[in-house]
Structure formats: C-alpha cells, structure tokens
PDB file of N, CA and C in Angstrom:
ATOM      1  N   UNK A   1      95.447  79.088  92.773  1.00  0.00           N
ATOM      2  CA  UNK A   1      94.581  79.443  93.875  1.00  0.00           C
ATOM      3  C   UNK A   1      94.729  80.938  94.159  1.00  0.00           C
ATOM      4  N   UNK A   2      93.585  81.919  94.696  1.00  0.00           N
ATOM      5  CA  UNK A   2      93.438  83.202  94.254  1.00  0.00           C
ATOM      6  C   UNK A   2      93.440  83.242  96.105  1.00  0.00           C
ATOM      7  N   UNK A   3      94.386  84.324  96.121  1.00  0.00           N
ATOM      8  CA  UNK A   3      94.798  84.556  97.796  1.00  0.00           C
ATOM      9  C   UNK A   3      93.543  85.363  98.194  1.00  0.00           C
ATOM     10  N   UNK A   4      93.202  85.120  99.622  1.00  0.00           N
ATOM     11  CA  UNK A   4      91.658  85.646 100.004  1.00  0.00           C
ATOM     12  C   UNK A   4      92.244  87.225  99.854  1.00  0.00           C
ATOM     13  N   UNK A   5      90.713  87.894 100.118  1.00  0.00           N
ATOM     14  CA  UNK A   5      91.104  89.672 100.218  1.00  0.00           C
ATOM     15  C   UNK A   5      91.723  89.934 101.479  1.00  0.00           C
ATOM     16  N   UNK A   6      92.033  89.413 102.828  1.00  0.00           N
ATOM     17  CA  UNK A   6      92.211  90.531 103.822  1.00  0.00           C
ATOM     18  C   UNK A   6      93.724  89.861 103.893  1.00  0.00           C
ATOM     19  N   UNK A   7      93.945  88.478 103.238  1.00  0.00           N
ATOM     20  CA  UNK A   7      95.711  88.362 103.526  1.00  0.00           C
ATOM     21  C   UNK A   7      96.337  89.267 102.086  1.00  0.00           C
ATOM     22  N   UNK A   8      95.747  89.437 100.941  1.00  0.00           N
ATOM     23  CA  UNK A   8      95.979  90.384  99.859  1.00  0.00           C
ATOM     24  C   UNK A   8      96.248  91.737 100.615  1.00  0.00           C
ATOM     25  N   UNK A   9      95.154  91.782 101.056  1.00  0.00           N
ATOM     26  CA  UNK A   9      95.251  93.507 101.693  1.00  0.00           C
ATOM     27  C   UNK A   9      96.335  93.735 102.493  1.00  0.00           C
ATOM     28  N   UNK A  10      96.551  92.447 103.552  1.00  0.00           N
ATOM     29  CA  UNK A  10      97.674  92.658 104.796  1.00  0.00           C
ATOM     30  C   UNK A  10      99.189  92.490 104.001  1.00  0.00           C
ATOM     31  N   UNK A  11      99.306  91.793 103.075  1.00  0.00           N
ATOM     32  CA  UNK A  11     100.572  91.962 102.313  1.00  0.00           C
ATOM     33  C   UNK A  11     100.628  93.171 101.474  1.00  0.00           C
ATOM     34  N   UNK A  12      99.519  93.828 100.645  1.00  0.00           N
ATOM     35  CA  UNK A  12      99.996  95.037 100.152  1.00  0.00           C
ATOM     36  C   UNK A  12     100.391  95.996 101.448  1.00  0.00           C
ATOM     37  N   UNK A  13     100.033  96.423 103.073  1.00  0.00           N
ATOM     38  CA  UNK A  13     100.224  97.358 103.680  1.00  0.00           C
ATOM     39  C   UNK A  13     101.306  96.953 103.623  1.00  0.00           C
ATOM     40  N   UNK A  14     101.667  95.374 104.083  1.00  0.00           N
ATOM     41  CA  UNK A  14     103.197  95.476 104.928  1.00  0.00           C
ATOM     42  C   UNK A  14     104.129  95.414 103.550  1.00  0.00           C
ATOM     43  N   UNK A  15     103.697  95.532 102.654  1.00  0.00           N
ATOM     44  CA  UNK A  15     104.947  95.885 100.922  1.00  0.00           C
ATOM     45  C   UNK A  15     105.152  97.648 101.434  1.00  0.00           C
ATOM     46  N   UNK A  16     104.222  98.618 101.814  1.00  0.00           N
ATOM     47  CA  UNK A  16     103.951  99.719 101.770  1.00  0.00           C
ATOM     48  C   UNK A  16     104.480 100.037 102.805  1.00  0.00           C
ATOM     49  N   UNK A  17     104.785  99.720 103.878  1.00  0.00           N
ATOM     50  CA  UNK A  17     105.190  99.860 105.132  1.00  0.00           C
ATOM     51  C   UNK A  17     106.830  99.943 104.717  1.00  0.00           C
ATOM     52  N   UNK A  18     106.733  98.511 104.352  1.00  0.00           N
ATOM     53  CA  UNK A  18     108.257  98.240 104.143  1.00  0.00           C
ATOM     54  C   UNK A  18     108.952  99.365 103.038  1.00  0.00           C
ATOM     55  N   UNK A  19     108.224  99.732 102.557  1.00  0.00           N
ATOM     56  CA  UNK A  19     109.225 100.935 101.565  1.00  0.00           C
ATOM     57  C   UNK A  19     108.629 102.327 101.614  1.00  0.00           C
ATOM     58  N   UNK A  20     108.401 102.516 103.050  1.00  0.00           N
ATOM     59  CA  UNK A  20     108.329 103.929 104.181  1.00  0.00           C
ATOM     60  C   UNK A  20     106.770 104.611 103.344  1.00  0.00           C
ATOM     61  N   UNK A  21     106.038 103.730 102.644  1.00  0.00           N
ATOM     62  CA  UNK A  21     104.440 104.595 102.931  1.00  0.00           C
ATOM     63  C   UNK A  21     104.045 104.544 103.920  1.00  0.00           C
ATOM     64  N   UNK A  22     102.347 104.662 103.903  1.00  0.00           N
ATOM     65  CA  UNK A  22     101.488 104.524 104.644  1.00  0.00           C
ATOM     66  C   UNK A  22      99.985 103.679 103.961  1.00  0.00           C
ATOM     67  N   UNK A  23      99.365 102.826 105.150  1.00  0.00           N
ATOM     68  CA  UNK A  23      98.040 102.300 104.456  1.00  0.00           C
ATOM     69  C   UNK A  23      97.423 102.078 105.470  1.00  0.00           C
ATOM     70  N   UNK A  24      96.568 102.338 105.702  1.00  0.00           N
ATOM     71  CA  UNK A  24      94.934 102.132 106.360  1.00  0.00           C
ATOM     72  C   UNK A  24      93.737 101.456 105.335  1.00  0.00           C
ATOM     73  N   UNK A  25      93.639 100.669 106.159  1.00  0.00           N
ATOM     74  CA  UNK A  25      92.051 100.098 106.053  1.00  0.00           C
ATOM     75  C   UNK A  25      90.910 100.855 106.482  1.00  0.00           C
ATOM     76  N   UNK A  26      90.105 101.735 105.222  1.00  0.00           N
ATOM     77  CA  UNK A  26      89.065 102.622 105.774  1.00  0.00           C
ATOM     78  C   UNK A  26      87.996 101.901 106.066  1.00  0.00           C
ATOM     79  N   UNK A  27      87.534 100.470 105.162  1.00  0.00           N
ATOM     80  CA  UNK A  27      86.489  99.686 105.020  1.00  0.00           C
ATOM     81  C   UNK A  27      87.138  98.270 105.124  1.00  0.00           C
ATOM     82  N   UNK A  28      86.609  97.617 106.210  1.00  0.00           N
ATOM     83  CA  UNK A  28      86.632  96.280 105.655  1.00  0.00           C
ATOM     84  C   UNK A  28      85.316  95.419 105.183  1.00  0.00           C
ATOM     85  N   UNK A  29      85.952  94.365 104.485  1.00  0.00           N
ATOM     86  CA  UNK A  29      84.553  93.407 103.687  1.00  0.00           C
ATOM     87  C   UNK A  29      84.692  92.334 104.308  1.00  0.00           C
ATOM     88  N   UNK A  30      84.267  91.686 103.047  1.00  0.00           N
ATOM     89  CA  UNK A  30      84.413  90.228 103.364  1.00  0.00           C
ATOM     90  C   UNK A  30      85.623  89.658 103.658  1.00  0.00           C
ATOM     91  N   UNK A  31      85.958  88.572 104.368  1.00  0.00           N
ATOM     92  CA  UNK A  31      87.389  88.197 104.228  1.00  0.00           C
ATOM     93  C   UNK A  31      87.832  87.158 102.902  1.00  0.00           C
ATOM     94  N   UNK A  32      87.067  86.355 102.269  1.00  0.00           N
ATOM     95  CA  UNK A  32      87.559  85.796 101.729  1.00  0.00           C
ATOM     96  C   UNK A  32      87.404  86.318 100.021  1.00  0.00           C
ATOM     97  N   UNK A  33      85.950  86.947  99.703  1.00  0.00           N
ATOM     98  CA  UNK A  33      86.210  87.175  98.300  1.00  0.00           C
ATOM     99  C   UNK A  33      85.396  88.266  98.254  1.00  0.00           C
ATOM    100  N   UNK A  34      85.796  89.635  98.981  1.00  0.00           N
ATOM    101  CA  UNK A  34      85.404  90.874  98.933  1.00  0.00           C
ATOM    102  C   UNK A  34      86.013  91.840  98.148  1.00  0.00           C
ATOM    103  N   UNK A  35      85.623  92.808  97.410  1.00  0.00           N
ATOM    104  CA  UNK A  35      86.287  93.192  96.398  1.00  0.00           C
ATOM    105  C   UNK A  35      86.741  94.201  97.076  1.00  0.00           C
ATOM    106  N   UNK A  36      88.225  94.664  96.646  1.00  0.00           N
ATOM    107  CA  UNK A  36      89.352  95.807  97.480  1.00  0.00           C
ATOM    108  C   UNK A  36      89.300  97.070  96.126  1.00  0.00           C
ATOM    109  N   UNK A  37      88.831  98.027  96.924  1.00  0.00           N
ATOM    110  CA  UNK A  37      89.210  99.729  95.933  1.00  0.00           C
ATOM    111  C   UNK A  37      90.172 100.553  96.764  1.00  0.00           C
ATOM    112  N   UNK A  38      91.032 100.702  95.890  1.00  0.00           N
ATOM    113  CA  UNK A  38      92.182 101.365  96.613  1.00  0.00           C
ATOM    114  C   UNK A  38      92.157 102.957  96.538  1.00  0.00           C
ATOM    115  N   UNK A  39      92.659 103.750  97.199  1.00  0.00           N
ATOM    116  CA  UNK A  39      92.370 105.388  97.146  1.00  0.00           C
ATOM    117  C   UNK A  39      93.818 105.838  97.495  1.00  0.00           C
ATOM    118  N   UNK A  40      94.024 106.641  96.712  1.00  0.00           N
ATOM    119  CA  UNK A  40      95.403 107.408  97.043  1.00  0.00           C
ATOM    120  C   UNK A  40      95.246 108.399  96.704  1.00  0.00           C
ATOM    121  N   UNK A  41      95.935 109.548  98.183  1.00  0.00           N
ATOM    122  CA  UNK A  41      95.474 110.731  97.859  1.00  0.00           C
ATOM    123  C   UNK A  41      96.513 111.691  97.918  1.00  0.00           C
ATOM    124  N   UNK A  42      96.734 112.886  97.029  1.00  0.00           N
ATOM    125  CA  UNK A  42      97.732 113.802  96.891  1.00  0.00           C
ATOM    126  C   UNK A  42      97.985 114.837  98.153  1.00  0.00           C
ATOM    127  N   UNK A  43      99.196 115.165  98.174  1.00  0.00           N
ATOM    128  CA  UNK A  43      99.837 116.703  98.860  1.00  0.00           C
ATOM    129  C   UNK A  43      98.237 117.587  98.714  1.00  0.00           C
ATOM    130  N   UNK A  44      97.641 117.524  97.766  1.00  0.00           N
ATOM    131  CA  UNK A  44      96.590 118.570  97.668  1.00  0.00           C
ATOM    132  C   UNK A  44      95.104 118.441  98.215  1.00  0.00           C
ATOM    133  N   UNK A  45      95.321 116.873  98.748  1.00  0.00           N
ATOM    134  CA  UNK A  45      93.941 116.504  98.662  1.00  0.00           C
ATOM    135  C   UNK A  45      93.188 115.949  98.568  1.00  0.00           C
ATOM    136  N   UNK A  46      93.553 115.730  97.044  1.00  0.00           N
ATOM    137  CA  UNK A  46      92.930 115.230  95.875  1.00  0.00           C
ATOM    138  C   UNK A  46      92.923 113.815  95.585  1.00  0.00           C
ATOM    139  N   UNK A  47      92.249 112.902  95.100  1.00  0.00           N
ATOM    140  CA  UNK A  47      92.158 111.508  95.404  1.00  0.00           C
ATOM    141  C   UNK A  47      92.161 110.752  94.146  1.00  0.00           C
ATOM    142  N   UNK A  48      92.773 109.696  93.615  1.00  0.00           N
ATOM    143  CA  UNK A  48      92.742 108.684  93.271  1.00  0.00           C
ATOM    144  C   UNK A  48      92.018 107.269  93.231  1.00  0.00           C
ATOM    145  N   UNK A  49      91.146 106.672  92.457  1.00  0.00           N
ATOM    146  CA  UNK A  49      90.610 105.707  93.338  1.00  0.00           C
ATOM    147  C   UNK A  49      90.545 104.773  92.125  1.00  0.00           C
ATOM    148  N   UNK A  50      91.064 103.629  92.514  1.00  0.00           N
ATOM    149  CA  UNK A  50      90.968 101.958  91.618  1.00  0.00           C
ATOM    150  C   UNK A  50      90.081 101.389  92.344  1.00  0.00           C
ATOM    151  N   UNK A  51      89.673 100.227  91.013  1.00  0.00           N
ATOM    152  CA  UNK A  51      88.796  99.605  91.871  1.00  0.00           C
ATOM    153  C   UNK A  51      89.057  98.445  91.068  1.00  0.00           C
ATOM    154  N   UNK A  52      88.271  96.984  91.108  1.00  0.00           N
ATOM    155  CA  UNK A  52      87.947  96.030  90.343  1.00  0.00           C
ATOM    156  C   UNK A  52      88.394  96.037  88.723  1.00  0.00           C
ATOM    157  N   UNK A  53      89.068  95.507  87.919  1.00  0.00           N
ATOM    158  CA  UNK A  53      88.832  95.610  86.569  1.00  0.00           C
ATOM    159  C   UNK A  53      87.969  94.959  85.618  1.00  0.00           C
ATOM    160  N   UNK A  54      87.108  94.758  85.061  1.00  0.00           N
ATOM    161  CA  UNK A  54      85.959  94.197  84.181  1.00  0.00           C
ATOM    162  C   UNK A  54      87.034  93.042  84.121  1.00  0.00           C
ATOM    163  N   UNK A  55      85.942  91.951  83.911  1.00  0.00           N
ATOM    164  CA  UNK A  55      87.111  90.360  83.971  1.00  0.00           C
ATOM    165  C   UNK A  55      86.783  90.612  82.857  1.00  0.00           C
ATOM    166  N   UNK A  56      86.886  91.208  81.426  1.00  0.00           N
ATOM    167  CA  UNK A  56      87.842  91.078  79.914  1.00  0.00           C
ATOM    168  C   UNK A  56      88.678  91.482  80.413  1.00  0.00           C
ATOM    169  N   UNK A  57      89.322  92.413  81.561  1.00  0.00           N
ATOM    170  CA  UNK A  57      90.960  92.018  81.332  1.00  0.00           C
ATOM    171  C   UNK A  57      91.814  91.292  82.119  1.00  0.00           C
ATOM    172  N   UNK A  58      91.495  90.138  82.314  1.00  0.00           N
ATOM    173  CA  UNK A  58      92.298  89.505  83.163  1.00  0.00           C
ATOM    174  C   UNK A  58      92.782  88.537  81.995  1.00  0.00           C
ATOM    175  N   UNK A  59      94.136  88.589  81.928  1.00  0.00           N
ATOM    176  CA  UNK A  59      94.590  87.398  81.721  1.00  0.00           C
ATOM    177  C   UNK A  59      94.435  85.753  81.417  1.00  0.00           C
ATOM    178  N   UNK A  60      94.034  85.321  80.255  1.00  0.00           N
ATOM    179  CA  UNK A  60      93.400  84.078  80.870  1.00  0.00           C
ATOM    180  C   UNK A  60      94.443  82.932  81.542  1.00  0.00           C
ATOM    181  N   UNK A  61      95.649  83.275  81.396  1.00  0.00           N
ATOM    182  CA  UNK A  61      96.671  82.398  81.622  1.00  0.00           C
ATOM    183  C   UNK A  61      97.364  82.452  83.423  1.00  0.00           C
ATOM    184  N   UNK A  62      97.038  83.652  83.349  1.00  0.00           N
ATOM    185  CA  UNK A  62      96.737  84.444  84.875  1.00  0.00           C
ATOM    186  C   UNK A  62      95.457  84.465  85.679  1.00  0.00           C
ATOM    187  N   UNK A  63      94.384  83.927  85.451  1.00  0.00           N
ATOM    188  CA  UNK A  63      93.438  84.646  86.052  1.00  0.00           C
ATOM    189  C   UNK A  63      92.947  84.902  87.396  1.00  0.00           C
ATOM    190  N   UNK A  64      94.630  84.445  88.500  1.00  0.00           N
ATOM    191  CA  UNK A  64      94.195  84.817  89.933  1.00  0.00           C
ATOM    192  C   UNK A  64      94.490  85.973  90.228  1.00  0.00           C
ATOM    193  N   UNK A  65      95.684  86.270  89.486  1.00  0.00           N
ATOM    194  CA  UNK A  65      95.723  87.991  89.963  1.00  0.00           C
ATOM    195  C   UNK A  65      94.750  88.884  89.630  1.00  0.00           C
ATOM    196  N   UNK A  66      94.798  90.136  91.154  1.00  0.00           N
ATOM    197  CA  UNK A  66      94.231  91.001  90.794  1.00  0.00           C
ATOM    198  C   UNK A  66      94.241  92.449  89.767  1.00  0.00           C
ATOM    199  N   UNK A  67      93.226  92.549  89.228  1.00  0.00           N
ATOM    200  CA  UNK A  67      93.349  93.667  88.206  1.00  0.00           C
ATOM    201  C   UNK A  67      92.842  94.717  88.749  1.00  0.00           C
ATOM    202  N   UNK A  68      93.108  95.957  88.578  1.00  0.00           N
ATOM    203  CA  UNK A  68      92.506  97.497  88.942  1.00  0.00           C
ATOM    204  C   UNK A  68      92.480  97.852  87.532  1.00  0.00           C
ATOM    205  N   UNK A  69      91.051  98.858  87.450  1.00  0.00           N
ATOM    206  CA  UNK A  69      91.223  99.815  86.694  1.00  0.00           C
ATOM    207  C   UNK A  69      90.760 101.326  87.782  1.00  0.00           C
ATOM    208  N   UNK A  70      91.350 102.100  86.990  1.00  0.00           N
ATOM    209  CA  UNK A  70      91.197 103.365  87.515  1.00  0.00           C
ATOM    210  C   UNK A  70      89.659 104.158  87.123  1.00  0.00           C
ATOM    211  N   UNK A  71      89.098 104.457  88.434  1.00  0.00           N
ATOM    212  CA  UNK A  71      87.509 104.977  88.691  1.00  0.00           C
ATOM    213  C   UNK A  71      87.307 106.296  88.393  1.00  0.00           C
ATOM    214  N   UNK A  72      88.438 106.986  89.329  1.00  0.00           N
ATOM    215  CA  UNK A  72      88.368 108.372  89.490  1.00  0.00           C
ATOM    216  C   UNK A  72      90.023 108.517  89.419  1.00  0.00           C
ATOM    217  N   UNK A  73      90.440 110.076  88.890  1.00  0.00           N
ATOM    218  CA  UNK A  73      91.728 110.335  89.311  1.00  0.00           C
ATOM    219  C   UNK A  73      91.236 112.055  89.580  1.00  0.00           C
ATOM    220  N   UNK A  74      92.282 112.375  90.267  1.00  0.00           N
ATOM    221  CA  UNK A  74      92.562 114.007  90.464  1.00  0.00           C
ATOM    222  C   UNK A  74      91.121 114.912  90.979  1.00  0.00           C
ATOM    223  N   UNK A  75      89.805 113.747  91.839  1.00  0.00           N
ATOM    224  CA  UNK A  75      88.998 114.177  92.658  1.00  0.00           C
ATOM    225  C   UNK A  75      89.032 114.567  93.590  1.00  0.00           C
ATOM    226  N   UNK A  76      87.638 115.125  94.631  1.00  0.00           N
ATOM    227  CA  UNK A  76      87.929 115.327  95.681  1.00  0.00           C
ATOM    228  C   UNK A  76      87.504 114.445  96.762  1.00  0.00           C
ATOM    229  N   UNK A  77      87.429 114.460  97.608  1.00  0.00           N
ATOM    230  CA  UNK A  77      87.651 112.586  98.227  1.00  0.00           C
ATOM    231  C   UNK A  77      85.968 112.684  98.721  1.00  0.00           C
ATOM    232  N   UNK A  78      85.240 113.820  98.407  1.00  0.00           N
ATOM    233  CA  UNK A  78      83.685 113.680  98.546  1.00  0.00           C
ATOM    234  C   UNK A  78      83.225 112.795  97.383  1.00  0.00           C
ATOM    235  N   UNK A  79      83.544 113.175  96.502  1.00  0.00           N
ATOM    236  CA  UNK A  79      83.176 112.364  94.981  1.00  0.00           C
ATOM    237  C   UNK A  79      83.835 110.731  95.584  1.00  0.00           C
ATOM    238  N   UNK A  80      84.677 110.448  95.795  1.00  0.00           N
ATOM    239  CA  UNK A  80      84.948 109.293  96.017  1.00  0.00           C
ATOM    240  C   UNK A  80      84.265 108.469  96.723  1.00  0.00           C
ATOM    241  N   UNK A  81      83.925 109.362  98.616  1.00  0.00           N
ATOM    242  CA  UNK A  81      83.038 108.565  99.267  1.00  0.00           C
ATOM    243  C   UNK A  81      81.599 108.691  98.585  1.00  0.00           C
ATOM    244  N   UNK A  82      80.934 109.702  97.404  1.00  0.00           N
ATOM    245  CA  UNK A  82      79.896 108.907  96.664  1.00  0.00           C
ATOM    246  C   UNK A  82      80.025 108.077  95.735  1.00  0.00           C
ATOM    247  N   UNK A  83      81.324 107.776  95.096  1.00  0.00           N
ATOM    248  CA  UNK A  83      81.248 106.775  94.239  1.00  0.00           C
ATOM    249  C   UNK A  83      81.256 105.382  95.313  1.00  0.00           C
ATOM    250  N   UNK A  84      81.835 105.549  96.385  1.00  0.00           N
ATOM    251  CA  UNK A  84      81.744 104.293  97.188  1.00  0.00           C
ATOM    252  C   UNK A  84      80.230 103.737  98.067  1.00  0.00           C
ATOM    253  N   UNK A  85      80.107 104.734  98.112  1.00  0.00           N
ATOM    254  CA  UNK A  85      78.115 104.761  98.833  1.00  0.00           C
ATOM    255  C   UNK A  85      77.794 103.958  97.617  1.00  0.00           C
ATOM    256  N   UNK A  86      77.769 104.019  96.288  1.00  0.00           N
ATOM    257  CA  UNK A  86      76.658 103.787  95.387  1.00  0.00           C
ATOM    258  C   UNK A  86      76.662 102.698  95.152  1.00  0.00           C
ATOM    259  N   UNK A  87      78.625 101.770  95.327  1.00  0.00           N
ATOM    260  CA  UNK A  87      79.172 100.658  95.159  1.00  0.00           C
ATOM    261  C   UNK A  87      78.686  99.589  96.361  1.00  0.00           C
ATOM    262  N   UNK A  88      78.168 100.265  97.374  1.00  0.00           N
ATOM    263  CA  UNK A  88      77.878  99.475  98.946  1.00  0.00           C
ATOM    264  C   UNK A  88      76.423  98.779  98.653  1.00  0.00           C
ATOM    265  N   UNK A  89      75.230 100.145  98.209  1.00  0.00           N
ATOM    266  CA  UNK A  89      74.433  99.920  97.458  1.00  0.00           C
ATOM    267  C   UNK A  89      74.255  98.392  96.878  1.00  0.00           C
ATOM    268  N   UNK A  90      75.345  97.846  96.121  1.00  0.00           N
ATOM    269  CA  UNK A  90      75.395  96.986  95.225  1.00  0.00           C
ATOM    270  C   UNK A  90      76.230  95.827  95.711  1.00  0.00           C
ATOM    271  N   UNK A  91      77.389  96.164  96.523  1.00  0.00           N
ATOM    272  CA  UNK A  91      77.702  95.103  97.212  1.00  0.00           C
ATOM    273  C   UNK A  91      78.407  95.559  98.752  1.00  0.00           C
ATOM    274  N   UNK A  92      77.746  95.365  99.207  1.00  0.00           N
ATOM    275  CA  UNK A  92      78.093  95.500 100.485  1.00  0.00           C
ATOM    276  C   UNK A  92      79.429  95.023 101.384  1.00  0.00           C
ATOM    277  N   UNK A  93      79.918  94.040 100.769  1.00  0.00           N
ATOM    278  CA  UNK A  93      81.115  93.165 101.026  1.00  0.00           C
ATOM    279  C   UNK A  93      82.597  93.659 100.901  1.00  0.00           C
ATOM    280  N   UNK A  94      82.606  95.263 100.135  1.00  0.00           N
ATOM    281  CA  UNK A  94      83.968  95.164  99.703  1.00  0.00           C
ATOM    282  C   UNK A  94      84.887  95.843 100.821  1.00  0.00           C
ATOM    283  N   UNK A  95      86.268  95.815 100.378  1.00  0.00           N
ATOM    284  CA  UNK A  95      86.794  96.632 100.891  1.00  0.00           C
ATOM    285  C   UNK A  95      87.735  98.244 100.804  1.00  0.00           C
ATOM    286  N   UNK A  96      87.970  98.867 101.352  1.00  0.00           N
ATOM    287  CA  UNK A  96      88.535 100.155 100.634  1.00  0.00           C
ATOM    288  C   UNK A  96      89.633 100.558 101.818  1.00  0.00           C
ATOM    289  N   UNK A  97      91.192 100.692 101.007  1.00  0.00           N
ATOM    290  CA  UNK A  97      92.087 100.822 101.150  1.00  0.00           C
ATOM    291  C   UNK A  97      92.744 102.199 100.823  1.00  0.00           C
ATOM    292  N   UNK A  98      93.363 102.930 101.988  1.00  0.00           N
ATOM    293  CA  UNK A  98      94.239 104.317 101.353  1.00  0.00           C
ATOM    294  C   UNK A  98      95.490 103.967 101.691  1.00  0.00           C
ATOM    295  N   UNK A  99      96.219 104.551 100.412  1.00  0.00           N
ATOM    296  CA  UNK A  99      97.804 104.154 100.693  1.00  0.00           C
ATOM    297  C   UNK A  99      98.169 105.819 100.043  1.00  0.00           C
ATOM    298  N   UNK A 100      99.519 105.725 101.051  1.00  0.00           N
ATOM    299  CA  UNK A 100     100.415 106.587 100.192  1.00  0.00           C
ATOM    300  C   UNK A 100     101.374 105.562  99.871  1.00  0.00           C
ATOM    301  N   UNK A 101     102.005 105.111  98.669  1.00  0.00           N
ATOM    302  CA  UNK A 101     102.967 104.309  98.406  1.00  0.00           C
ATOM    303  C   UNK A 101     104.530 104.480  98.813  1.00  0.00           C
ATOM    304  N   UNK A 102     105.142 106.146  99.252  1.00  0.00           N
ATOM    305  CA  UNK A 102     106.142 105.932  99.331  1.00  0.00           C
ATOM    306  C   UNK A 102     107.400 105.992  98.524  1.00  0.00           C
ATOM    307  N   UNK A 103     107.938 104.864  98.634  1.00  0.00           N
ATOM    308  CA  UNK A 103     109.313 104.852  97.256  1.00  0.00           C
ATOM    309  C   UNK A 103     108.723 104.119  96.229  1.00  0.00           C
ATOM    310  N   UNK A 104     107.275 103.593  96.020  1.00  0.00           N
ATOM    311  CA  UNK A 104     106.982 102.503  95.418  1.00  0.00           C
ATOM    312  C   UNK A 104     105.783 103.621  94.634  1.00  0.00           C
ATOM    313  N   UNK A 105     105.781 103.201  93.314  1.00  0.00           N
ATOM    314  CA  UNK A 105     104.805 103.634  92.311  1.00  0.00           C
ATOM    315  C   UNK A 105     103.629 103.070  92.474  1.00  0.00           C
ATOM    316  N   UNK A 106     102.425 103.405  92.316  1.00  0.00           N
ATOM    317  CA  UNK A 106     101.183 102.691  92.384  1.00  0.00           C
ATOM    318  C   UNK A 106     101.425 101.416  91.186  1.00  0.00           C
ATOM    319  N   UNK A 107     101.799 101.815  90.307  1.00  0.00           N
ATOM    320  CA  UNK A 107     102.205 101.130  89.016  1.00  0.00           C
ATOM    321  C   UNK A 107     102.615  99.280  89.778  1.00  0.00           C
ATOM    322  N   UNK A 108     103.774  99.896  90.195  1.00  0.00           N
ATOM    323  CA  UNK A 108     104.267  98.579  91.123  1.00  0.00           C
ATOM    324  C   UNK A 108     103.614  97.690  92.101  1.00  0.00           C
ATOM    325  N   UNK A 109     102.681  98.890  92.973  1.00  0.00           N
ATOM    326  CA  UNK A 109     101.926  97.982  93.802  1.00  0.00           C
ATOM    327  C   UNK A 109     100.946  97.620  93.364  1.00  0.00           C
ATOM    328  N   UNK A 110     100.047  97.681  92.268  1.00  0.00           N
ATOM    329  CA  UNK A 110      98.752  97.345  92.146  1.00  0.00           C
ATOM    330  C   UNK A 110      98.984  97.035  90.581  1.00  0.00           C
ATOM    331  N   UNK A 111      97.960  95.805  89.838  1.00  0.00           N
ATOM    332  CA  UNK A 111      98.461  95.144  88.104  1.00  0.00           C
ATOM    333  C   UNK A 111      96.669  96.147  87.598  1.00  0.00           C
ATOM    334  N   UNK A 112      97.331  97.288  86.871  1.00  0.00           N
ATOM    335  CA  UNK A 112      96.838  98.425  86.535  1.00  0.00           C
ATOM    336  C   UNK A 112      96.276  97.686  84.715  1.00  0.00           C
ATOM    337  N   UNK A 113      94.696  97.784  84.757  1.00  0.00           N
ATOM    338  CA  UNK A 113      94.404  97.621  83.388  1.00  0.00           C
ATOM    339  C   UNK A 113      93.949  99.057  82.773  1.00  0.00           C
ATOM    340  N   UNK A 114      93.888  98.966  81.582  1.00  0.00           N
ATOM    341  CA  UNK A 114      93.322 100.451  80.937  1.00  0.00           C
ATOM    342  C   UNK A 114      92.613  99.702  80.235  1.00  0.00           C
ATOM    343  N   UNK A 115      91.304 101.017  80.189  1.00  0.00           N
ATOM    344  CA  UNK A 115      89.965 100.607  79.659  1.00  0.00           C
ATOM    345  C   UNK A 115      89.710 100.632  78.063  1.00  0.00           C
TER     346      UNK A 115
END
C-alpha cells in the first residue's frame, strides 16, 4: 500500500527537522495521490528541483516507493517557478516542497533515479 502524499510529505519534513534542516510546503495538492517536486536551494541561490520519475523506473518488486528524477540542477529559482507554472498547466494537483536537508544528503532523503 502506497502512503498518501501529504503523510509522505509530513514524514519527509519531520526526517528533516529531526536532523537540524529546514522544509516548507510552498504548494500543496492533492492529499491523497498528488504528485510532490522537491526544490533545494544553495548558499547562492541557486535551485535544485526533482520531480516524479517516468514509471520505467520504478522497481517492479517495489512499486510503492517514490522515485525522483532530477528536472533542473544549479538554476535560478525563476526557471523553476516556470518549470512549475507549465506542470500546473497539466496537473493542477501536485505538490512542491523546499528543503534544506541539513546533516542528511538529498541522496538519503529522496530514492533518486537517473535518466
């Protein structure tokens, strides 16, 4: 059974909390099967942004966890809020998350696919 998005979301802050980041909810969606893009942004600025991974990579043995692939890296967070306008466009439901992780690697908090 695939945990809804906003108790997903409320356990990644309080993982992030708990190992001295930070996370805000910029957008919320749907609660139960809204898709979450995460944004993390540098000392400089500069932004990060995952989103959804194409279901070829999920796991078939796994297939409740969530997958990210990476959208944008090393932007500026204007490019981001247009890559997210264009995504609303198309589904209106999702949600979008900024974290600074903290002691914790993005690696760790989020199951990272490459394209």
């Amino acid at each position: 059974m695939r945990l809804t998005t906003d108790l997903w979301i409320a356990a990644l802050m309080r993982r992030v909390f708990g190992e001295g980041g930070f996370a805000a909810v910029m957008r919320r969606g749907a609660s139960e099967a809204g898709a979450a893009f995460i944004v993390i942004r540098d000392r400089e600025g500069r932004a990060t942004l995952y989103g959804p991974a194409p279901q070829t990579s999920y796991d078939s043995g796994r297939p409740e966890d969530r997958q990210f692939s990476q959208l944008a890296a090393g932007v500026e967070m204007d490019q981001v809020e247009t890559r997210l306008q264009k995504e609303a466009r198309f589904d209106p439901d999702f949600w979008v998350v900024e974290l600074e992780p903290g002691k914790t690697g993005v690696e760790e908090l989020l199951s990272i696919s490459e394209p």
